[in-house]
Structure formats: structure tokens, C-alpha cells
Protein backbone atom coordinates (compact mmCIF):
# COMPACT_ATOMS: atom_id res chain seq x y z
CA UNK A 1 126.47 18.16 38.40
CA UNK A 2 125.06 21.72 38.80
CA UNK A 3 125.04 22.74 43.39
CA UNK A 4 122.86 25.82 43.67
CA UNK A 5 124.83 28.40 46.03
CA UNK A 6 123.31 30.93 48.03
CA UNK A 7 125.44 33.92 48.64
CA UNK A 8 124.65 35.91 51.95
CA UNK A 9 122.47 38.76 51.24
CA UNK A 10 123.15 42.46 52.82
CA UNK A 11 121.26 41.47 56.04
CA UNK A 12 123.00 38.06 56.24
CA UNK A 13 126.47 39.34 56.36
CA UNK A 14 128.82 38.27 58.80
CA UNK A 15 131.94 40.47 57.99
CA UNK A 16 133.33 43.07 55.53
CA UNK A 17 133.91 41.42 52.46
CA UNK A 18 130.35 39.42 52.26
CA UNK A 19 129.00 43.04 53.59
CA UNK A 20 130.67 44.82 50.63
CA UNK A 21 129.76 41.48 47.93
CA UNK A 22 125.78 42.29 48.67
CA UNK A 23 125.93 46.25 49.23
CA UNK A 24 124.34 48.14 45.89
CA UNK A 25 124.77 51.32 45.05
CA UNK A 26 122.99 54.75 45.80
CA UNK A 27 120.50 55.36 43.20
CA UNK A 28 120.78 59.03 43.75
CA UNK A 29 123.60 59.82 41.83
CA UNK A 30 124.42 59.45 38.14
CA UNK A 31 125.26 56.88 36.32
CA UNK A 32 126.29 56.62 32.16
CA UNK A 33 124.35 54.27 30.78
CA UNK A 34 125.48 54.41 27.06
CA UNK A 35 126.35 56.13 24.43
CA UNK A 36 124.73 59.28 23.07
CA UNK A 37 125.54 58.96 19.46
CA UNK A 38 124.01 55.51 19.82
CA UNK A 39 120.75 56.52 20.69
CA UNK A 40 119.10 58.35 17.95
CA UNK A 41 115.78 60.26 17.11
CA UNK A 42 112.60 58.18 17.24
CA UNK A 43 115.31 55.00 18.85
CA UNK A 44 113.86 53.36 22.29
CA UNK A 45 116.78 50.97 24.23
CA UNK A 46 116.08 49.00 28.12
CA UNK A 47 119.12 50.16 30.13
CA UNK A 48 118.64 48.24 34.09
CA UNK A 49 120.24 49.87 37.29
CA UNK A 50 120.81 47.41 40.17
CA UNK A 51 117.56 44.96 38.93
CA UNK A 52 115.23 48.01 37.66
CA UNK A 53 114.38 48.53 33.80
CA UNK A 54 114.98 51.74 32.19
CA UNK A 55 112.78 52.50 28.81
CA UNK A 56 115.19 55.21 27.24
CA UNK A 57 113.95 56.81 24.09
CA UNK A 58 115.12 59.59 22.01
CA UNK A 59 111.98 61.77 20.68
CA UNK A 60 111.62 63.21 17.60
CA UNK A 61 112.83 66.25 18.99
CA UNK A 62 116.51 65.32 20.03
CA UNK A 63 115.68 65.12 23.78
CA UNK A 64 116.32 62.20 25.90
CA UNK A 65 113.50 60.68 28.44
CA UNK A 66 113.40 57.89 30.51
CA UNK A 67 110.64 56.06 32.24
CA UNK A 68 110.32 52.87 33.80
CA UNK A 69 109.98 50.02 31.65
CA UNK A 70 106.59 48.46 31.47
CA UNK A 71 103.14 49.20 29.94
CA UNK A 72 100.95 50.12 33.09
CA UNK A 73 98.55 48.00 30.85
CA UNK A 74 99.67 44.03 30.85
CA UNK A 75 103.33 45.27 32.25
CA UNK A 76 105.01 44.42 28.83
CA UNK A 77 108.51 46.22 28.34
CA UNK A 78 108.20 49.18 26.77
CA UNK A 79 111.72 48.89 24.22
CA UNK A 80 109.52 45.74 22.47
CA UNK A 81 107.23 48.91 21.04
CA UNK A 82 108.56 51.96 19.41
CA UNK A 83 108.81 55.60 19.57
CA UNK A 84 105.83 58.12 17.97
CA UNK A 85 107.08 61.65 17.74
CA UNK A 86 108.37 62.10 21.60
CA UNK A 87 106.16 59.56 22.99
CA UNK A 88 106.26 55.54 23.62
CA UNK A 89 104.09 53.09 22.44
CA UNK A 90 103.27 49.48 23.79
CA UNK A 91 102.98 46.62 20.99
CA UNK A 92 99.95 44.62 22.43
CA UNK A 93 97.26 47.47 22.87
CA UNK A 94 98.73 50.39 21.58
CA UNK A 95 98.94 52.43 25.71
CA UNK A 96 101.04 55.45 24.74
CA UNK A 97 103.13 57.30 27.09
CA UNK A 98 105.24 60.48 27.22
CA UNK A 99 108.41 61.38 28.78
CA UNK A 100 107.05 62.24 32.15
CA UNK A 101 105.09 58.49 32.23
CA UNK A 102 101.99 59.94 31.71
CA UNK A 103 99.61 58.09 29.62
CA UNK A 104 98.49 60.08 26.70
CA UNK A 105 96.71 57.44 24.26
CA UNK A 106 94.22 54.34 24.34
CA UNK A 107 93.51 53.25 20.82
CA UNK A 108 90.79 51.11 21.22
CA UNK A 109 87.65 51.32 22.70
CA UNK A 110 86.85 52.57 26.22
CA UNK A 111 83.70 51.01 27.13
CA UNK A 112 81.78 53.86 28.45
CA UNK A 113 85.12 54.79 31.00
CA UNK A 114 87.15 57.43 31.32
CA UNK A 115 90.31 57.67 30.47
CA UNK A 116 93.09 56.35 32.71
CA UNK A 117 94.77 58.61 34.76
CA UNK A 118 98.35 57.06 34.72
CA UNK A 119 101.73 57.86 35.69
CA UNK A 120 105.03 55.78 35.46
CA UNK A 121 107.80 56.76 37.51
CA UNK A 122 110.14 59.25 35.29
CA UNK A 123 113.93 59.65 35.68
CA UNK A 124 116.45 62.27 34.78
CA UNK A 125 118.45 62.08 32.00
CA UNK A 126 121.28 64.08 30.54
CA UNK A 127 124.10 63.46 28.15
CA UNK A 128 127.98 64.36 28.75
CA UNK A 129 131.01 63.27 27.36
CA UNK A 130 129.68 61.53 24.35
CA UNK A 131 127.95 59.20 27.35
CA UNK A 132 123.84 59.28 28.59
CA UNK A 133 123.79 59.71 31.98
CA UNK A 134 120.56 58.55 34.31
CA UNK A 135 119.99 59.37 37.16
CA UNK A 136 117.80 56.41 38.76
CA UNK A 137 117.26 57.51 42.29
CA UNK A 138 114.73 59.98 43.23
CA UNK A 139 113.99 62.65 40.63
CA UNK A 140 113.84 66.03 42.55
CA UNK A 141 117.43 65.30 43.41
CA UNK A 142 118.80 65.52 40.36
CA UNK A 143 119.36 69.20 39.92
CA UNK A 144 121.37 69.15 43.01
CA UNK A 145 123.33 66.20 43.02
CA UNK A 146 126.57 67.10 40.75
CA UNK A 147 127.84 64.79 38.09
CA UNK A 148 131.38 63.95 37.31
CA UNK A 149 133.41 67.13 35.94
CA UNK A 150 136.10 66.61 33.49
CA UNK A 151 136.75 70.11 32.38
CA UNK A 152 139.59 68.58 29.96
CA UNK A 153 136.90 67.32 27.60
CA UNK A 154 135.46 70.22 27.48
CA UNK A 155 135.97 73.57 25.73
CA UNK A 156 137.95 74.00 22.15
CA UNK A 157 141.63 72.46 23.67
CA UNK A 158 139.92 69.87 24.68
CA UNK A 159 141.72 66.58 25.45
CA UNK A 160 141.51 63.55 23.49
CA UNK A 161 139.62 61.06 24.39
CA UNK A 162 138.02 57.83 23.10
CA UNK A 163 135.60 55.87 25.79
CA UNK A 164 136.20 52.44 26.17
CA UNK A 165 133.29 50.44 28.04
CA UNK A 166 133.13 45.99 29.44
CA UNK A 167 129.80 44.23 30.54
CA UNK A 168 131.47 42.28 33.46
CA UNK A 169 129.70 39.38 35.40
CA UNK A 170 131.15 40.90 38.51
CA UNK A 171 130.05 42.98 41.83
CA UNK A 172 130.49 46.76 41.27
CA UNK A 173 133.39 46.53 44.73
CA UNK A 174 135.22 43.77 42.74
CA UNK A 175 135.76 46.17 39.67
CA UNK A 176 136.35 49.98 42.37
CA UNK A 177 138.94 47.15 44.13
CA UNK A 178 140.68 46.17 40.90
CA UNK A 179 141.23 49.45 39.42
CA UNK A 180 142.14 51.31 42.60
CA UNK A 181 144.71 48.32 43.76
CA UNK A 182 147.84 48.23 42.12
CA UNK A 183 148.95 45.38 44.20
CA UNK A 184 147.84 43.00 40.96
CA UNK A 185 150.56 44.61 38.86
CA UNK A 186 151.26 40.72 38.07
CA UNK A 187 148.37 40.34 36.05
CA UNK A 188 149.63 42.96 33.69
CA UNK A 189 152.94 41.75 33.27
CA UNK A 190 152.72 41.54 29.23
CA UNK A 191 151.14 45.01 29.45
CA UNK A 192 152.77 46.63 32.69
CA UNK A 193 150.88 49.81 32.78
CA UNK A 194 152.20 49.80 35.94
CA UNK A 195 155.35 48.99 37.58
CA UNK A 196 156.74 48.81 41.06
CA UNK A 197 154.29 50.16 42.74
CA UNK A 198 154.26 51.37 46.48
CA UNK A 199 151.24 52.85 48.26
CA UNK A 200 152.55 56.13 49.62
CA UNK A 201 149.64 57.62 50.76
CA UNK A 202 145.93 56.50 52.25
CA UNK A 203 143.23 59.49 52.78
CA UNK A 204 139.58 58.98 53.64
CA UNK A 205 137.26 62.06 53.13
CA UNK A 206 133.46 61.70 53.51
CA UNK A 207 132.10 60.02 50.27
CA UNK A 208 136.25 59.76 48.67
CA UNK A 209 138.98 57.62 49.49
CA UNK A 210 142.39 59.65 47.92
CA UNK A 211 145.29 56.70 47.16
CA UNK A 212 148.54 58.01 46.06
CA UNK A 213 151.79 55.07 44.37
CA UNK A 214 155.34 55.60 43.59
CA UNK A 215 154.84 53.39 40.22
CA UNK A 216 156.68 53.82 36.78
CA UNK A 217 153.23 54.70 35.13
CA UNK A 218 153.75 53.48 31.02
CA UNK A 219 156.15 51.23 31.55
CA UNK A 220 155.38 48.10 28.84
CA UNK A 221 157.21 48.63 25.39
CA UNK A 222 154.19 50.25 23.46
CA UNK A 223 153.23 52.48 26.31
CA UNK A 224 157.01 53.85 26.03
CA UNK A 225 156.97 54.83 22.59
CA UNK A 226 154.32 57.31 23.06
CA UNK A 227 155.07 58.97 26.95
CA UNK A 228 156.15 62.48 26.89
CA UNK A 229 159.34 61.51 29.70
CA UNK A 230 160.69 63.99 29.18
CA UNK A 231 157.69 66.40 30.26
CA UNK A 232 155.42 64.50 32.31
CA UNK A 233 156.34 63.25 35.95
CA UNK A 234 155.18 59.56 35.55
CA UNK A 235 156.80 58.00 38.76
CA UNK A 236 154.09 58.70 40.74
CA UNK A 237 150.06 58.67 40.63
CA UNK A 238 146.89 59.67 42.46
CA UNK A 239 144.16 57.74 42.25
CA UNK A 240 140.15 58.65 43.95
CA UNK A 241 137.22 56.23 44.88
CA UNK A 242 134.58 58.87 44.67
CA UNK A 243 131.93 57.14 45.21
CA UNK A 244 130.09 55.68 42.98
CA UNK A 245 133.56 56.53 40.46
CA UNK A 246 136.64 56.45 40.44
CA UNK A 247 139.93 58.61 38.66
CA UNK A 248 143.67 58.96 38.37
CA UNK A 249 146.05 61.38 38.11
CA UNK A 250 149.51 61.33 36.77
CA UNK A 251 151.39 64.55 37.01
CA UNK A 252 148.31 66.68 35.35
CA UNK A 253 149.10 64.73 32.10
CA UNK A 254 147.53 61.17 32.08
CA UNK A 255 144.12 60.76 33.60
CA UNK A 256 141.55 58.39 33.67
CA UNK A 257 137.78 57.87 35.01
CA UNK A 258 135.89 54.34 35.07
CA UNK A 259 132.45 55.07 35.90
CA UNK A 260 130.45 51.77 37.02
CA UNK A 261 126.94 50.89 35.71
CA UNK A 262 125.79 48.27 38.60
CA UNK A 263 123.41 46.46 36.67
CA UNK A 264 122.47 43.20 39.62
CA UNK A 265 124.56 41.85 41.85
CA UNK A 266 126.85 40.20 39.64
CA UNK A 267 126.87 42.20 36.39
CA UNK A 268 128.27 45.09 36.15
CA UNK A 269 128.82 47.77 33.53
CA UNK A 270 131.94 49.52 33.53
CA UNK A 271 133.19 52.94 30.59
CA UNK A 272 136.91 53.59 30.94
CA UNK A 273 137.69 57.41 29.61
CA UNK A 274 141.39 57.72 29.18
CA UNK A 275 142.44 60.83 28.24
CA UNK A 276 145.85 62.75 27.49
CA UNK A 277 147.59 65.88 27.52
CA UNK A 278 149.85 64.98 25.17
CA UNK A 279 151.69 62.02 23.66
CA UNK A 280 154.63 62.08 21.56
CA UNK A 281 155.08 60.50 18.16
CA UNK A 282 157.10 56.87 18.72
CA UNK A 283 161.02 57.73 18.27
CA UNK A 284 160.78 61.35 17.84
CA UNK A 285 160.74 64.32 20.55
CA UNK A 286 157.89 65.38 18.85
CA UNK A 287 154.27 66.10 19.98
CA UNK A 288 151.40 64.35 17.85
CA UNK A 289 149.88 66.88 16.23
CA UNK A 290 145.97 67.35 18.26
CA UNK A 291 143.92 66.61 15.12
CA UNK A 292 145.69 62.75 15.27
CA UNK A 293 145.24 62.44 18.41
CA UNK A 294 141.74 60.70 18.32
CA UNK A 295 142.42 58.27 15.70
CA UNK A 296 145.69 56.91 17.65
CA UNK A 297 143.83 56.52 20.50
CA UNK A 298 141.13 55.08 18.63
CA UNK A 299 143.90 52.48 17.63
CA UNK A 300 145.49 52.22 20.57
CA UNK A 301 142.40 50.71 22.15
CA UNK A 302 142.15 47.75 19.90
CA UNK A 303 145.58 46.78 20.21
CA UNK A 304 146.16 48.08 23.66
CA UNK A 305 143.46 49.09 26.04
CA UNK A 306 141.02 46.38 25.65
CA UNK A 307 143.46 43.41 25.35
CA UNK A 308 144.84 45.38 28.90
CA UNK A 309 141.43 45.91 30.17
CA UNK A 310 140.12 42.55 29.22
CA UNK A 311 142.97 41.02 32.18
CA UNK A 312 140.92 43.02 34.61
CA UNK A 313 137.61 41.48 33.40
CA UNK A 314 138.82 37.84 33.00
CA UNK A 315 140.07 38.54 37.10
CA UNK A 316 136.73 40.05 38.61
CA UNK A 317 134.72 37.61 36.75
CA UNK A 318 137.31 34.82 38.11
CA UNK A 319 136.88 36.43 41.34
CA UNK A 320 132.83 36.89 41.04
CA UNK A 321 132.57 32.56 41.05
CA UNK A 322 135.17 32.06 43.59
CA UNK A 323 133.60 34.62 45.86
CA UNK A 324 130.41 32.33 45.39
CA UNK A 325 131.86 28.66 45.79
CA UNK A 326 134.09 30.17 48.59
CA UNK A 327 132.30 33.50 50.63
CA UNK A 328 132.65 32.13 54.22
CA UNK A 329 136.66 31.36 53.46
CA UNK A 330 138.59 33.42 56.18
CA UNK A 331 139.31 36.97 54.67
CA UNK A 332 142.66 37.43 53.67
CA UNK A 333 143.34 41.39 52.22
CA UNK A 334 146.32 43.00 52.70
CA UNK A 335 145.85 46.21 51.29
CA UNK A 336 144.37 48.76 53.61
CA UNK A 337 143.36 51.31 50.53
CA UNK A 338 141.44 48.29 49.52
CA UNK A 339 139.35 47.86 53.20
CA UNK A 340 138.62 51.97 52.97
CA UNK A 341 137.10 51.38 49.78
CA UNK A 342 135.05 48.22 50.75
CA UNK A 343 134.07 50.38 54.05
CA UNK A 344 132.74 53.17 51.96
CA UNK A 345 130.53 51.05 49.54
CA UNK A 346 129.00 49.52 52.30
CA UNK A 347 128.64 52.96 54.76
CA UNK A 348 126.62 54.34 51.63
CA UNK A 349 125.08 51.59 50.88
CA UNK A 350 123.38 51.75 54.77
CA UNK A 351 122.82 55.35 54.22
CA UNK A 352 120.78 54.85 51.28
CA UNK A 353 118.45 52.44 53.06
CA UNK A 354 118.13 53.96 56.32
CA UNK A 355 116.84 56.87 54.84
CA UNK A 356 115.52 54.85 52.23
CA UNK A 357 113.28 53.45 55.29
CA UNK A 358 112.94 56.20 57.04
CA UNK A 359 111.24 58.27 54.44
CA UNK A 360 109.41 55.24 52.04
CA UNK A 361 108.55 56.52 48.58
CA UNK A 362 106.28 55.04 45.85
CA UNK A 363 109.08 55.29 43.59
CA UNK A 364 111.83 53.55 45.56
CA UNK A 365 114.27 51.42 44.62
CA UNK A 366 113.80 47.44 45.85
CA UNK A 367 116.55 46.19 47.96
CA UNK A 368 117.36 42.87 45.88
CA UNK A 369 117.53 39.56 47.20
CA UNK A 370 120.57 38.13 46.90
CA UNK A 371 119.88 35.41 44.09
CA UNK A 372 121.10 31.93 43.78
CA UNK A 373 123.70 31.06 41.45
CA UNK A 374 125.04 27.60 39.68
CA UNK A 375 127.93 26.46 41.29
């Protein structure tokens, strides 16, 4: 028999962790949203931020756009059409619009009226990393608001580095908890990327929270075989919640980003980029030469990675339905990194909308109900 659950919504909270379960995330920052090489010329695809529909289209011309999805016509999506030249068309009537929103084209008759004058919202859009990034929130702040800098991927010594990405049914905070808490070592005990782990350090700084572990980073068997030891300090690691993100460091050599694609309140979106100084070849003192490095790693997340990184989601999308069944249970974290990153969503989260309130805008993101679910 199928109970219908109602999960407190932001407002409704009573405590931290249903605060933190309902917070969303600031639209003014950026977020990937796929692929690049996906996406090509004349290609339209939806891609949704926290309940709102993205029409992203290549043009003819290379360049990304994104508008919001919907014909201001009869409100159909705009992906069901296609892309003409740099400019997208609705299926029903044929409304045409360009990559500001601006409606360009009426194919059929007018009836004696002018033509519309019609603008959809427009978004930034940029690509980085092999990845598109959008930024949802409010488009004049886009040229000031810095994305994520991973000056390892870039330049001709570039690191290697092959994106992996998971559609989760979870909460955003459920997947920044999970990666940033190595207290769940247990899960990956066939894996053990990690191993012993103690927190040795807890720093909050504005809009980061800095977590540092004594750990034996690489520990599992096929990790081994391919960890520079000998070089590379992997006892320890330092980990950052910077909001929306998060990274980790170990020793300059191993680092990672997951960047977090919040896509409602219980989906989320998450790209892992590991990426390596160095790794040696199994047995052998010796470095793999750079040009391999891409198709190991390639490898290495079939048989690795994503079996690894598939624990995680099985656990946040474990934790998503007993958060619902269970929300008003007594809370019962021990972590403290883990309460400084639930107080951070949530302080950004009531930044966003008191200024979101303070200063309403046509274009604004809607605060989303929080939606029943099947228990």
C-alpha cells in the first residue's frame, strides 16, 4: 500500500538536518551541466536547475546559448523543436527564438498585428574542462562571479583527467556530506580508497569549510599497484566544501573535484574529475608514460571508479527514502565537519532568498515546494 509523505519544506523546519534536507542552492554561481563534446552544432538538449528548464542549443556557429525552456507561444518545451542556424524553433507554430530569448520569427499569418515583442529570460553559458557550465542565477552576475579553477587541466603538461558523472535521487547536502565524510570508510571496504581515517583539522571560512584526515589514501589492492609511494605523501588529505563544490588534496599529487548539478529536491547531478600527477606502471618504479595516461584512467573508471562511486550513490539514495519515512527521528551526527557543512548550505541558502526578497526580479528563481513523495 503506497502512504504519501510530506517532507518539511525550508519554512517548516524544525532543526538542522530537515533545514539542510529543503535548502537549494544559490543560482548565482556555476554549475556543469554536461558535456561539451556532447552537444554539437545545430544540437538543442533541456538541462533543469533546482525545478527550472534550461533549452541549451549549440548554433551553427559553435557557440553555446541558453534560454528558458518554453515557447512564449502555447509554453511547449523548446528541446521538442530544433535548432535553425543559431536560433530555436518551436514544433507547433513555428515561434523562433535566438540566444538572447528574443523572438525573431512568426511563420504564419499575423492578422493585421504587429509583431510580438518577446523576450525569454537568457542565461550564461560557458564551457571548461570538457564540461558546459550555466550559470542559472541572475545574468549580469556572471562576469563577476568566478568559476572553479583547476589550472592542472590546463596548459600543455596538463594533468590527466577523465570526468566521471551519477544522476542520484538524492538532496545535493546528502552527496557534499558523503564525499567530505570519511567516517563511512565501511562502505568502501572492498574498495578502501580510504583507510583509517582521523579528522585532524576543522576550518570554517566564509563560503568554505577546509577538512584535513590522517588516512592511508589508495589503500585497496588495485589502487596500490598504481600510487607513486614512494613520491607522493598519501597519509594525509585536505579536503574543501566550497560552496556549491567541493575538492581534495593529497600531497599536490592526487586531487579531485565533484561539482553538484541540484536538479529538485531529491535528484541530484553529480561529475567527479579525478585527476593525477603521476601514477606508476603496476610492479615497476616506473612512471606511465603521459600519452597513456588517459586511456588507463579511462579504464580505470569502468573497473574502478564507478563500481567505487556507485557505493556512494546506492547510500545517498538509501539515505534520500529514509530521510523521508523517518525526518522527525532525533538527529544523531557525530561528525562536526559534517554540521559546518550542513550550516553553510543552509546560511547560503537564506542569503539567496533574503536578498532574493529584498530585491524581487522578473527573472527569479521559484523557491520550490517541498513535494510529496511515495512512501
Amino acid at each position: 500500500m503506497s502512504t504519501k509523505i510530506r517532507i518539511p519544506s525550508f519554512p517548516e523546519a524544525k532543526n538542522r538536518r530537515q533545514k539542510v534536507r529543503a535548502a537549494g542552492m544559490n543560482p548565482n554561481y556555476w554549475y556543469p551541466v554536461g558535456y561539451a563534446a556532447e552537444l554539437g552544432p545545430g544540437e538543442v538538449t533541456e538541462v533543469t536547475f533546482w525545478g527550472k528548464d534550461f533549452a541549451l542549443f549549440r548554433g551553427q556557429d559553435g557557440r553555446l546559448r541558453a534560454i528558458e525552456n518554453r515557447c512564449a507561444h502555447r509554453q511547449l518545451k523548446l528541446t521538442t523543436g530544433e535548432v535553425r542556424g543559431c536560433q530555436v524553433v518551436c514544433p507547433y507554430h513555428g515561434w523562433t527564438f535566438d540566444g538572447d530569448g528574443r523572438l525573431v520569427d512568426i511563420p504564419h499569418e499575423l492578422f493585421d498585428k504587429k509583431m510580438p515583442n518577446i523576450r525569454l529570460p537568457d542565461f550564461e553559458v560557458r564551457e571548461r574542462y570538457g564540461l558546459i557550465w550555466l550559470f542559472p542565477g541572475e545574468r549580469e552576475r556572471a562576469a563577476s562571479v568566478p568559476m572553479p579553477e583547476i589550472p592542472e587541466l590546463e596548459g600543455p603538461d596538463a594533468w590527466a583527467c577523465v570526468p566521471v558523472d551519477f544522476t542520484w535521487q538524492a538532496h545535493h547536502s546528502m552527496i557534499i556530506d558523503n564525499v567530505s565524510d570519511f567516517t563511512h570508510e565501511y562502505l568502501h571496504r572492498k574498495f578502501e580508497p580510504f583507510k583509517n581515517p582521523t579528522l585532524t583539522s576543522l576550518e570554517v571560512d566564509d563560503d568554505k569549510v577546509f577538512v584535513e584526515y590522517d588516512t592511508e589514501v589508495g589503500a585497496g589492492k588495485l589502487y596500490n599497484r598504481f600510487i607513486p609511494r614512494a613520491a607522493a605523501n598519501t597519509s594525509h588529505m585536505r579536503l574543501c566544501y566550497a560552496y556549491p563544490h567541493q575538492w581534495s588534496n593529497t600531497d599536490d599529487w592526487i586531487k579531485h573535484w565533484c561539482f553538484v548539478l541540484p536538479i529538485d529536491e531529491r535528484t541530484t547531478r553529480a561529475f567527479f574529475l579525478f585527476y593525477y600527477k603521476q601514477l606508476k606502471i603496476p610492479l615497476l618504479p616506473v612512471a606511465i608514460p603521459r600519452w597513456l595516461m588517459v586511456p588507463i584512467l579511462e579504464v580505470a573508471n569502468r573497473v574502478l571508479m564507478q563500481p567505487l562511486l556507485e557505493e556512494d550513490g546506492f547510500a545517498v539514495e538509501a539515505e534520500q527514502l529514509g530521510y523521508e519515512r523517518h525526518y522527525d527521528a532525533p538527529v544523531a551526527e557525530l561528525n562536526p565537519a559534517v554540521m559546518e557543512f550542513q550550516k553553510l548550505t543552509i546560511r547560503k541558502w537564506e542569503e539567496y532568498l533574503a536578498e532574493r526578497d529584498a530585491q524581487p526580479r522578473q527573472r527569479r528563481l521559484p523557491v520550490m515546494p517541498s513535494a510529496p513523495h511515495d512512501g
